[in-house]
C-alpha atoms as a PDB file:
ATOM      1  CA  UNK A   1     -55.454 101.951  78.407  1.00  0.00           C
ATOM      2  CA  UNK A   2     -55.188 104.890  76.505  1.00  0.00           C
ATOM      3  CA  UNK A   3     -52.432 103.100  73.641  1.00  0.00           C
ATOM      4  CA  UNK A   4     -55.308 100.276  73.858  1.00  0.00           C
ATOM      5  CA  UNK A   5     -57.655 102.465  72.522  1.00  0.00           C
ATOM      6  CA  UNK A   6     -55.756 104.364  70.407  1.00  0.00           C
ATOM      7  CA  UNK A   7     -54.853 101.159  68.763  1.00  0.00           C
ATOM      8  CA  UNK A   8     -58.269  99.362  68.679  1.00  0.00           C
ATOM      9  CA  UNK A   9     -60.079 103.168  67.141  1.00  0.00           C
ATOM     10  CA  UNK A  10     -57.357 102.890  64.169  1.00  0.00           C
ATOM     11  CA  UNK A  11     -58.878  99.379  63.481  1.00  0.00           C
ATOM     12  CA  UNK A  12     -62.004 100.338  62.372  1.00  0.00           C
ATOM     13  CA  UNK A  13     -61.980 104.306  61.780  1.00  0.00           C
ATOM     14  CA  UNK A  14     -62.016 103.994  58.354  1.00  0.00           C
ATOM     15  CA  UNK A  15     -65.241 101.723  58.249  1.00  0.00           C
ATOM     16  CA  UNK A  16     -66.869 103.569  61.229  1.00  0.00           C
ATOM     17  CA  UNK A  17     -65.960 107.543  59.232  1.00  0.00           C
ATOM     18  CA  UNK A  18     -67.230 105.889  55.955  1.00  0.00           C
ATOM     19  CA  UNK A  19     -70.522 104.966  57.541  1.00  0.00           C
ATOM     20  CA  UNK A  20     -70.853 108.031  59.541  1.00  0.00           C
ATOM     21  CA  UNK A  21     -70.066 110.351  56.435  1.00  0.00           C
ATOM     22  CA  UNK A  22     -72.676 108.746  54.103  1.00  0.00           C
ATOM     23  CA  UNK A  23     -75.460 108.112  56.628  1.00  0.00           C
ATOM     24  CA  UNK A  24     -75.044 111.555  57.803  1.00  0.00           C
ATOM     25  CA  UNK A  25     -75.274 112.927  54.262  1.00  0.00           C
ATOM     26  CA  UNK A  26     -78.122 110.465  52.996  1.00  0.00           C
ATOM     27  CA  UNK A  27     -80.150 112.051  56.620  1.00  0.00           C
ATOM     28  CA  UNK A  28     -79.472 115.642  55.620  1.00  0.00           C
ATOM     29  CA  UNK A  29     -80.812 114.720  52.351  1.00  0.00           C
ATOM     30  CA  UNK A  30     -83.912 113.443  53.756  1.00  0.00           C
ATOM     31  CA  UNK A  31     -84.774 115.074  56.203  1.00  0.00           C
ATOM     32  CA  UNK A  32     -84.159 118.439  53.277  1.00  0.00           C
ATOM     33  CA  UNK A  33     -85.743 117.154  50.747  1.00  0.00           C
ATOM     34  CA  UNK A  34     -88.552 114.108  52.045  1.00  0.00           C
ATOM     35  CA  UNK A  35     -91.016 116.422  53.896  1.00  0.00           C
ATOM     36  CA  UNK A  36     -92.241 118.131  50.812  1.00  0.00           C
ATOM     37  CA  UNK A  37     -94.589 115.535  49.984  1.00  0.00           C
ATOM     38  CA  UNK A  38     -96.068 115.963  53.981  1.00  0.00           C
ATOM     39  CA  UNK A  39     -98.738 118.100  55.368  1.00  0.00           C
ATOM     40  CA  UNK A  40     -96.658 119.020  58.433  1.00  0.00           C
ATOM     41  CA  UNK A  41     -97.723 120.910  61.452  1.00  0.00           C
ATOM     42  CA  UNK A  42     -94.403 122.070  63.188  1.00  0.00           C
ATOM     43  CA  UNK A  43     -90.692 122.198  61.786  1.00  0.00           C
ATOM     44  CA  UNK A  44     -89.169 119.639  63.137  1.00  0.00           C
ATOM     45  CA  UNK A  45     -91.893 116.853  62.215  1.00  0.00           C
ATOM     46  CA  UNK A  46     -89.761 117.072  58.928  1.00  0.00           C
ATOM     47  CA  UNK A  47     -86.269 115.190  60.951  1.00  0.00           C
ATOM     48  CA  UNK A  48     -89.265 112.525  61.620  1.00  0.00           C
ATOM     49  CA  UNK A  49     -90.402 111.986  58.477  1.00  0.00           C
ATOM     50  CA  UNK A  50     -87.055 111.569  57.033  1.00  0.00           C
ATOM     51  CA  UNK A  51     -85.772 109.104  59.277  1.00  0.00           C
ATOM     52  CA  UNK A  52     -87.652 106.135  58.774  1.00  0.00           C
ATOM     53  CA  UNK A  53     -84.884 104.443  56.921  1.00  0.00           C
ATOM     54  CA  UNK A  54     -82.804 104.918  59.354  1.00  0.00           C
ATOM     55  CA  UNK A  55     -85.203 103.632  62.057  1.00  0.00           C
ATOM     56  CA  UNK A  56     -85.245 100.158  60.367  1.00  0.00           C
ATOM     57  CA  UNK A  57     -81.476  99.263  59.635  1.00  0.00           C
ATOM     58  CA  UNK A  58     -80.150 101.255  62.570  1.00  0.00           C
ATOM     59  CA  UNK A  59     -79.339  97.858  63.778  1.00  0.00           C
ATOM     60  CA  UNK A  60     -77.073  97.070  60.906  1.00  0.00           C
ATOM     61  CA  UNK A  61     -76.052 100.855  61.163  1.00  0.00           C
ATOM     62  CA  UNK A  62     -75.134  99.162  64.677  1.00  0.00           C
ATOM     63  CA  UNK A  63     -73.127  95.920  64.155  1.00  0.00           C
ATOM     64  CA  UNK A  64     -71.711  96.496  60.360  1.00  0.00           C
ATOM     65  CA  UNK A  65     -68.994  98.877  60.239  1.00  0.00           C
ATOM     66  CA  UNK A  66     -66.987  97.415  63.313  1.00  0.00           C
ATOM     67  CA  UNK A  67     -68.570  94.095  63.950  1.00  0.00           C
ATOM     68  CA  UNK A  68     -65.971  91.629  61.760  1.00  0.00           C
ATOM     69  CA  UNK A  69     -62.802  92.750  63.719  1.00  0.00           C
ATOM     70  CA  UNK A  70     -62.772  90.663  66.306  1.00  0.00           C
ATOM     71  CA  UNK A  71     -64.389  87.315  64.714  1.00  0.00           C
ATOM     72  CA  UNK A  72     -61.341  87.610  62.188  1.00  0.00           C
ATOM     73  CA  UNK A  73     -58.721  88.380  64.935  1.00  0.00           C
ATOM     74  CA  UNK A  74     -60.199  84.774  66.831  1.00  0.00           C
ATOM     75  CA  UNK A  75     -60.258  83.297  63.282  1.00  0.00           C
ATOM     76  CA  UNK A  76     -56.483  84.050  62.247  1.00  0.00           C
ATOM     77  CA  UNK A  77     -55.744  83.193  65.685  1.00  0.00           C
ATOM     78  CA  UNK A  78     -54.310  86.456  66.347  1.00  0.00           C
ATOM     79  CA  UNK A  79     -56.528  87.295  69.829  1.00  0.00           C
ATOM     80  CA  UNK A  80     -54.123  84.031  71.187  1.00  0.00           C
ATOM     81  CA  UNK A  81     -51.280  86.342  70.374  1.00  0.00           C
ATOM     82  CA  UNK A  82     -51.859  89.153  72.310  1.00  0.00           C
ATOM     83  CA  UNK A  83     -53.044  86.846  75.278  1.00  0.00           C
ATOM     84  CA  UNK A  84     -49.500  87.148  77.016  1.00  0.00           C
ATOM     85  CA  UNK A  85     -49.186  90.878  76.199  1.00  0.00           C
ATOM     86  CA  UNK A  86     -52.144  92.900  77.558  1.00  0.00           C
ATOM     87  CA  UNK A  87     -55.137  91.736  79.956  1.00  0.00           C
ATOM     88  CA  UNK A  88     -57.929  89.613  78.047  1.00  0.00           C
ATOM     89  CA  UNK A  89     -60.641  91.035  80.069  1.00  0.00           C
ATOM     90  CA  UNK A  90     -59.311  94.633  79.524  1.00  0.00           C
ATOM     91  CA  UNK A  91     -58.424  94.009  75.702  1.00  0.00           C
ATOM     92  CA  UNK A  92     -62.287  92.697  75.214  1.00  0.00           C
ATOM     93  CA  UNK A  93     -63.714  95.837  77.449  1.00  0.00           C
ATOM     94  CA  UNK A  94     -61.861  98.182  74.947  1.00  0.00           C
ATOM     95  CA  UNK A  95     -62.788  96.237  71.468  1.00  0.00           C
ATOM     96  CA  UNK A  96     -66.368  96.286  73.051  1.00  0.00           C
ATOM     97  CA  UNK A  97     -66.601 100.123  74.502  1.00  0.00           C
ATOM     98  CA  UNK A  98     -65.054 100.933  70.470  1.00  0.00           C
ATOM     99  CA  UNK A  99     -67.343  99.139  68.895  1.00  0.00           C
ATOM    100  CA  UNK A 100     -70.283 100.455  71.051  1.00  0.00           C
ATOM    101  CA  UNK A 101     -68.743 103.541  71.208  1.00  0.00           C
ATOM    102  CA  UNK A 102     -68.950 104.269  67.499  1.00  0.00           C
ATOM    103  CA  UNK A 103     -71.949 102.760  67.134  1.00  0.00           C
ATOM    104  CA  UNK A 104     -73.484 105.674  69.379  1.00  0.00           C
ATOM    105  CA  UNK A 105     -71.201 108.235  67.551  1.00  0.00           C
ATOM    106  CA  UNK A 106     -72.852 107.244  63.963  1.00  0.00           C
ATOM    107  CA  UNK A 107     -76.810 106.935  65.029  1.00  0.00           C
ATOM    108  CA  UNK A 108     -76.080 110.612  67.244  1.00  0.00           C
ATOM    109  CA  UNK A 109     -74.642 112.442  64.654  1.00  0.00           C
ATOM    110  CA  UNK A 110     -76.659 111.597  62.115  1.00  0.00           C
ATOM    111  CA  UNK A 111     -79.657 111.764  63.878  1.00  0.00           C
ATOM    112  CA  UNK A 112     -79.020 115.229  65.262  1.00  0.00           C
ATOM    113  CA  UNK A 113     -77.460 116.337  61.798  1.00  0.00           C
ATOM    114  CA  UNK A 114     -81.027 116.255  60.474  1.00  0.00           C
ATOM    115  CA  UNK A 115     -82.506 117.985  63.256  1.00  0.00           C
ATOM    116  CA  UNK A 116     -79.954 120.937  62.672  1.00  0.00           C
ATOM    117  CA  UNK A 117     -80.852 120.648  59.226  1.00  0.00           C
ATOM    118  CA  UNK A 118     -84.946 120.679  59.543  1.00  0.00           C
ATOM    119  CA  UNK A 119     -84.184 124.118  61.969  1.00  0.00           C
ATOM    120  CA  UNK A 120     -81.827 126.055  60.659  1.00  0.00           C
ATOM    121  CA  UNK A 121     -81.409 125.391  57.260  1.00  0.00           C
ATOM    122  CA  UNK A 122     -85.069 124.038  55.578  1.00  0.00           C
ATOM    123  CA  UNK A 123     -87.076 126.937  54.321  1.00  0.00           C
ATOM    124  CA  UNK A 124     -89.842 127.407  57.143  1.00  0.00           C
ATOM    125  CA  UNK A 125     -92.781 124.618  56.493  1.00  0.00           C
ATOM    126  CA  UNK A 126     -96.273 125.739  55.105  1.00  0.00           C
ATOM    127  CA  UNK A 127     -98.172 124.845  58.146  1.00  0.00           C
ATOM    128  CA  UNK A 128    -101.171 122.433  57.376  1.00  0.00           C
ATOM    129  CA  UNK A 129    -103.509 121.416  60.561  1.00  0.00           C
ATOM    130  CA  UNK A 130    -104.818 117.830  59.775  1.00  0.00           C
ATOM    131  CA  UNK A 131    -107.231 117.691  62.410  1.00  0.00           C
ATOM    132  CA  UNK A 132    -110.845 118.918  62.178  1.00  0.00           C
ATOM    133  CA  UNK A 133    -113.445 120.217  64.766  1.00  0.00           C
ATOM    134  CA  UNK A 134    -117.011 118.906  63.600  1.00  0.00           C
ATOM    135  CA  UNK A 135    -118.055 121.756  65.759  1.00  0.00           C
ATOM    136  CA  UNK A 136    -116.743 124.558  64.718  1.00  0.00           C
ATOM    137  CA  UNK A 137    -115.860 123.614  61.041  1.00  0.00           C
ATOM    138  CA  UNK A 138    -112.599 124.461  61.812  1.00  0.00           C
ATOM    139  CA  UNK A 139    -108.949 122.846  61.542  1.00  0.00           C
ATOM    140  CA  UNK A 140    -106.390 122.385  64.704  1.00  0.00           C
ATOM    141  CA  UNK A 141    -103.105 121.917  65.622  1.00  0.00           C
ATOM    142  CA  UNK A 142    -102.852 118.577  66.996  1.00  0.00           C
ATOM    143  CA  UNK A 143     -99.087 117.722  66.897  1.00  0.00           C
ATOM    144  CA  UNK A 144     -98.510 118.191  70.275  1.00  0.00           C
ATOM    145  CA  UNK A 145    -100.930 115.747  71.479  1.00  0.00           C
ATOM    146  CA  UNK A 146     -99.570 113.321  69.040  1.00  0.00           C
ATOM    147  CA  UNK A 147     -95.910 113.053  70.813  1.00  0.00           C
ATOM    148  CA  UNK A 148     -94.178 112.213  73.520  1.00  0.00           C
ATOM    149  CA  UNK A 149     -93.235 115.272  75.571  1.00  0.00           C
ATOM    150  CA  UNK A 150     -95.209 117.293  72.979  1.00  0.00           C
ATOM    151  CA  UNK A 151     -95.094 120.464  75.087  1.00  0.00           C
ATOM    152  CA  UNK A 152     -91.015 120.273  74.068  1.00  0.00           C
ATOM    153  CA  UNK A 153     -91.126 118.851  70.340  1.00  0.00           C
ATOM    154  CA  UNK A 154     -93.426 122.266  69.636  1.00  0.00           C
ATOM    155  CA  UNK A 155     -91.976 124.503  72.219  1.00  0.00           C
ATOM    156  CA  UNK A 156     -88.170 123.187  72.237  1.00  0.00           C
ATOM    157  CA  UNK A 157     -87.175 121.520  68.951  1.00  0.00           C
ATOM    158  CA  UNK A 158     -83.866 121.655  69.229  1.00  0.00           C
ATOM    159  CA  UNK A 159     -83.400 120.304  73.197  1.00  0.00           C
ATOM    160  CA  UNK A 160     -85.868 117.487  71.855  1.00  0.00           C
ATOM    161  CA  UNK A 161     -84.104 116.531  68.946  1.00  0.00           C
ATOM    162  CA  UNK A 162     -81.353 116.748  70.941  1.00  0.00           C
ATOM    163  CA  UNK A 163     -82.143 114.243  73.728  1.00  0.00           C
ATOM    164  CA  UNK A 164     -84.236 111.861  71.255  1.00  0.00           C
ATOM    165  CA  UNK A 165     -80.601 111.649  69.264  1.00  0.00           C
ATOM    166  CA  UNK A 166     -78.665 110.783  72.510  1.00  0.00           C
ATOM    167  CA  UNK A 167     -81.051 107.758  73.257  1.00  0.00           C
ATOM    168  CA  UNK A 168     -81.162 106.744  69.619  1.00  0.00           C
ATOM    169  CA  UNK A 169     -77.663 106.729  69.808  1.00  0.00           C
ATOM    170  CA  UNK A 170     -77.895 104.513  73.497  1.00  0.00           C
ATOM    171  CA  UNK A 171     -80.149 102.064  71.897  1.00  0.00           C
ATOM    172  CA  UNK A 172     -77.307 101.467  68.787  1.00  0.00           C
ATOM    173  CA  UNK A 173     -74.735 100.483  70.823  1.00  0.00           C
ATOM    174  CA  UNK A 174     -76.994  98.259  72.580  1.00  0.00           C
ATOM    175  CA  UNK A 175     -77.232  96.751  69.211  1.00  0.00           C
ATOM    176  CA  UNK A 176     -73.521  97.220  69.097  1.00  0.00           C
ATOM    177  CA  UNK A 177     -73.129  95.421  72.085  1.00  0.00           C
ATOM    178  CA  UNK A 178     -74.775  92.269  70.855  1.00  0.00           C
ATOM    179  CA  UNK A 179     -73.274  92.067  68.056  1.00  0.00           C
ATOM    180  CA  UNK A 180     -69.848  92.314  70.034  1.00  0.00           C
ATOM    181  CA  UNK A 181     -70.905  89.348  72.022  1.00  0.00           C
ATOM    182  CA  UNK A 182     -71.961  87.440  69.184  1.00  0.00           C
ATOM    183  CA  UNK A 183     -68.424  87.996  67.982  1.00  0.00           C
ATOM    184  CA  UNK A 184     -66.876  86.769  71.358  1.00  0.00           C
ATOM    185  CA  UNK A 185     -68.344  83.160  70.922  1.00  0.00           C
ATOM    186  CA  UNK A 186     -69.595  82.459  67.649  1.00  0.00           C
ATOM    187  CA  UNK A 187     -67.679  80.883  64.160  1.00  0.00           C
ATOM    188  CA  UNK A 188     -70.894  82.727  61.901  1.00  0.00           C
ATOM    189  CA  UNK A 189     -69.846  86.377  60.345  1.00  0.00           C
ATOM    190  CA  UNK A 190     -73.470  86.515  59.289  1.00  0.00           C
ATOM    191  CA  UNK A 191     -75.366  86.334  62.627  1.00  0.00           C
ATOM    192  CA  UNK A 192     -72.761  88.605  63.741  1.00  0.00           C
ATOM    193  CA  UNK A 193     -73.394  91.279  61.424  1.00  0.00           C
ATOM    194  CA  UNK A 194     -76.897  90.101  60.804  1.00  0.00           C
ATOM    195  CA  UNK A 195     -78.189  88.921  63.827  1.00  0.00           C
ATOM    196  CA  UNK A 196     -79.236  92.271  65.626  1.00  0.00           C
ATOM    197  CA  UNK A 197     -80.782  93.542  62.668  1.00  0.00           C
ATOM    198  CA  UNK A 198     -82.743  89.843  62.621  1.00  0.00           C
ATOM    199  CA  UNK A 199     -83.502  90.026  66.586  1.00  0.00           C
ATOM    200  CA  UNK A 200     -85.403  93.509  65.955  1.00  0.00           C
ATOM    201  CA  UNK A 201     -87.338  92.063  63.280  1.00  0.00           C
ATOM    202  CA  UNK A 202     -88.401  89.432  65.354  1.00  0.00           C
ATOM    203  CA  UNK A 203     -88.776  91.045  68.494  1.00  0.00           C
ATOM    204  CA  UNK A 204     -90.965  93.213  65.905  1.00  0.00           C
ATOM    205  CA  UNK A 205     -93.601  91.079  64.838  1.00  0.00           C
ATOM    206  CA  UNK A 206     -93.592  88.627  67.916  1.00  0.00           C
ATOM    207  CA  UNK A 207     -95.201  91.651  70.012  1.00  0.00           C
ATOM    208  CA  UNK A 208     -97.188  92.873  67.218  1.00  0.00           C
ATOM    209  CA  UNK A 209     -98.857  89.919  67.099  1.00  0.00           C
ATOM    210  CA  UNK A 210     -99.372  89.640  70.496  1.00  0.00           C
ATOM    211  CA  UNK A 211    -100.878  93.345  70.291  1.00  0.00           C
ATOM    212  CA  UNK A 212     -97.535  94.551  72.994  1.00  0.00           C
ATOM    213  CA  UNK A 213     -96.606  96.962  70.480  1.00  0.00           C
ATOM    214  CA  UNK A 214     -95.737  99.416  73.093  1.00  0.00           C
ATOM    215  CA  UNK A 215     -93.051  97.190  74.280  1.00  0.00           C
ATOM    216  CA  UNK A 216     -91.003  97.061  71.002  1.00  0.00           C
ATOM    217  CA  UNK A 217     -87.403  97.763  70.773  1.00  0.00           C
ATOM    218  CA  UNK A 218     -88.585 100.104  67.674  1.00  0.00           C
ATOM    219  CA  UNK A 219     -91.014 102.111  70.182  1.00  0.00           C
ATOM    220  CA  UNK A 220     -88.161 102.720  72.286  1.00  0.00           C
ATOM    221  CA  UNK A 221     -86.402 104.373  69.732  1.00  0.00           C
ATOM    222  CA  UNK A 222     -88.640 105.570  67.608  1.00  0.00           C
ATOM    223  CA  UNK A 223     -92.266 106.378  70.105  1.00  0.00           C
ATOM    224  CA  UNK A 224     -93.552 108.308  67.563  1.00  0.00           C
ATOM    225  CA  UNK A 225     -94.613 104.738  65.189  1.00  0.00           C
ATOM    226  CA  UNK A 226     -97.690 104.095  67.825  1.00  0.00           C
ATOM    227  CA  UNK A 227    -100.307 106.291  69.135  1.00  0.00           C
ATOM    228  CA  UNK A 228     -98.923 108.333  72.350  1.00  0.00           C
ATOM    229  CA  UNK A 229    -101.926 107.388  74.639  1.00  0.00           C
ATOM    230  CA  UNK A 230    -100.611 103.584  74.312  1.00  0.00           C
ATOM    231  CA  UNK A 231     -96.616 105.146  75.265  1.00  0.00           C
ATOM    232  CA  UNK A 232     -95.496 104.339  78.842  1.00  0.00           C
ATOM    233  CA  UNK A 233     -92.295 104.669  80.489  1.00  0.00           C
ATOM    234  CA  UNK A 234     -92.183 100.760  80.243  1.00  0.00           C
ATOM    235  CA  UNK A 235     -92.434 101.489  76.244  1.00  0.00           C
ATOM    236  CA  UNK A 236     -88.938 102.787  76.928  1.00  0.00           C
ATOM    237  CA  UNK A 237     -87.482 100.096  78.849  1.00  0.00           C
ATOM    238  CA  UNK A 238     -89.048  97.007  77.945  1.00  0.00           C
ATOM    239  CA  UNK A 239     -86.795  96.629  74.684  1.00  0.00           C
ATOM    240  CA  UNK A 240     -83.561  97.418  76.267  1.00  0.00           C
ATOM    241  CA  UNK A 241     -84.055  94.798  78.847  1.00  0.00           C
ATOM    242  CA  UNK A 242     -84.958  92.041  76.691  1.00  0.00           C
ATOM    243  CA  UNK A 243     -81.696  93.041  74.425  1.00  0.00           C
ATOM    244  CA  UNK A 244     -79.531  92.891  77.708  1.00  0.00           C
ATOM    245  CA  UNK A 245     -81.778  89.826  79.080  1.00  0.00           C
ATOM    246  CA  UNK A 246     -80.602  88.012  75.209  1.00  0.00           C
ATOM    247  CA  UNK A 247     -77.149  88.601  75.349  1.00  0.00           C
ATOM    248  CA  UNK A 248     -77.551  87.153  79.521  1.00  0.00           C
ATOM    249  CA  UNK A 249     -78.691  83.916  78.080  1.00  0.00           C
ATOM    250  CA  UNK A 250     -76.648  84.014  75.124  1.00  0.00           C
ATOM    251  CA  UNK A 251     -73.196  84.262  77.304  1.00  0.00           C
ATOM    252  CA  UNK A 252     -74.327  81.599  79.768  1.00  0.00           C
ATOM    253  CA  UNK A 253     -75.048  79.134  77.074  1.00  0.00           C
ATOM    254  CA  UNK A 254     -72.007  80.171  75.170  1.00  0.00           C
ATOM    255  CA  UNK A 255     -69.852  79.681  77.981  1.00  0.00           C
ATOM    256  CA  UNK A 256     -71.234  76.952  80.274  1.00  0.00           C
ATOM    257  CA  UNK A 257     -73.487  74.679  77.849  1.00  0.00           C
ATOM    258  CA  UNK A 258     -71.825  75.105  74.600  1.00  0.00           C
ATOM    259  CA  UNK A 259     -68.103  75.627  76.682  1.00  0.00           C
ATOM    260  CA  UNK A 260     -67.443  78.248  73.750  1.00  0.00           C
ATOM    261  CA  UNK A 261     -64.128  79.891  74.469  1.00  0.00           C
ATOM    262  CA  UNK A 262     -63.429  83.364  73.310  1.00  0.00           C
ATOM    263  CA  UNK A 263     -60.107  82.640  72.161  1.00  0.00           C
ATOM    264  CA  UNK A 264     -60.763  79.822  69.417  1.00  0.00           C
ATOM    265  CA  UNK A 265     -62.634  79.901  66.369  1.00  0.00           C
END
């Protein structure tokens, strides 16, 4: 197991470092540099601001960088070759945990790169309240009623930048993971590397439209893009389980409709 992995990381290190290095750099440079032009009320609202970008194409961030190997080891025929020299099933588990693997690696470190660099190294933020008390004629903080577990985003930054990179960083190799199984059955490079990134678009606007924007996959990962009063623990769970629920149904028609094999192209 461990030569499996050793073998299958060497495949794609160089694509996975390469994407790692620049997002990480193109977050610190954000999250340094974006927040300027924002009338902030705590430090670390600064890492939000400058992650939109990263928010969106996280999915590609997902699928890209590791995504082709295995559609161009069924294409060249070369997954037939190993067949009678390691277990399929363990070969596949290995190619997938890699894949999903690095895919968590990328979206945590340079999610919590820019949450070290808001803290530690940003010159301290010129606090502006935005809220305003028709009473008293008077400004308030109002940050922590704005987030999710706002008692820890203005009282812990670190611990919750910490634990909002870790489930960024679960939800991309979710991503990962569909894009492996895409790989496993399908002749089309582009829904493989694109079709995540299209399914969270989609998923998008379907529940916008239907007014369930609670339930995005894009509210899961990033809670702070609706108000916090309409933020559930469902809000959280909803778009992982209709990712896992797709690549269910995706499988089962692969495999027993379609009669897709793995090992052909």
């Amino acid at each position: 197991m461990k030569n499996l992995l050793s073998l299958e990381w060497h495949k794609v290190k160089w694509p996975v470092l390469i994407t790692m290095i620049m997002c990480t750099v193109l977050s610190i440079y954000l999250c340094s540099s974006f927040y300027k032009r924002f009338a902030l009320e705590e430090q670390l609202e600064a890492w939000e601001v400058g992650m939109p970008i990263f928010n969106f194409m996280f999915a590609l961030i997902a699928v890209v960088p590791t995504g082709w190997v295995l559609y161009y080891e069924r294409k060249n025929n070369f997954i037939n070759y190993i067949i009678p020299r390691v277990n399929i099933k363990k070969y596949l588990f290995v190619k997938g945990f890699i894949m999903s693997g690095s895919a968590f690696a990328i979206m945590f470190i340079l999610s919590f790169a820019g949450v070290l660099t808001v803290l530690f190294i940003n010159s301290p933020i010129d606090v502006v309240y935005s809220r305003y008390d028709p009473a008293t004629g008077e400004t308030f903080a109002s940050v922590e009623n704005n987030h999710i577990f706002g008692s820890v985003f203005v009282n812990q930054p670190l611990v919750y930048g910490f634990l909002m990179s870790i489930w960024k960083g679960v939800l991309t190799a979710l991503m990962a993971a569909m894009g492996f199984v895409f790989s496993m059955y399908t002749n089309n490079l582009f829904l493989i590397l694109g079709g995540p990134f299209l399914y969270t678009n989609i998923e998008n606007f379907t529940l916008a439209v239907l007014q369930l924007e609670a339930y995005r996959l894009v509210t899961a990962f990033e809670p702070t893009t609706i108000t916090v009063s309409a933020v559930n623990i469902f809000s959280f769970i909803t778009g992982p389980l209709l990712v896992l629920l797709l690549i269910g149904v995706f499988i089962f028609y692969m495999r027993f409709i379609k009669k897709r094999s793995v090992y052909s192209i």
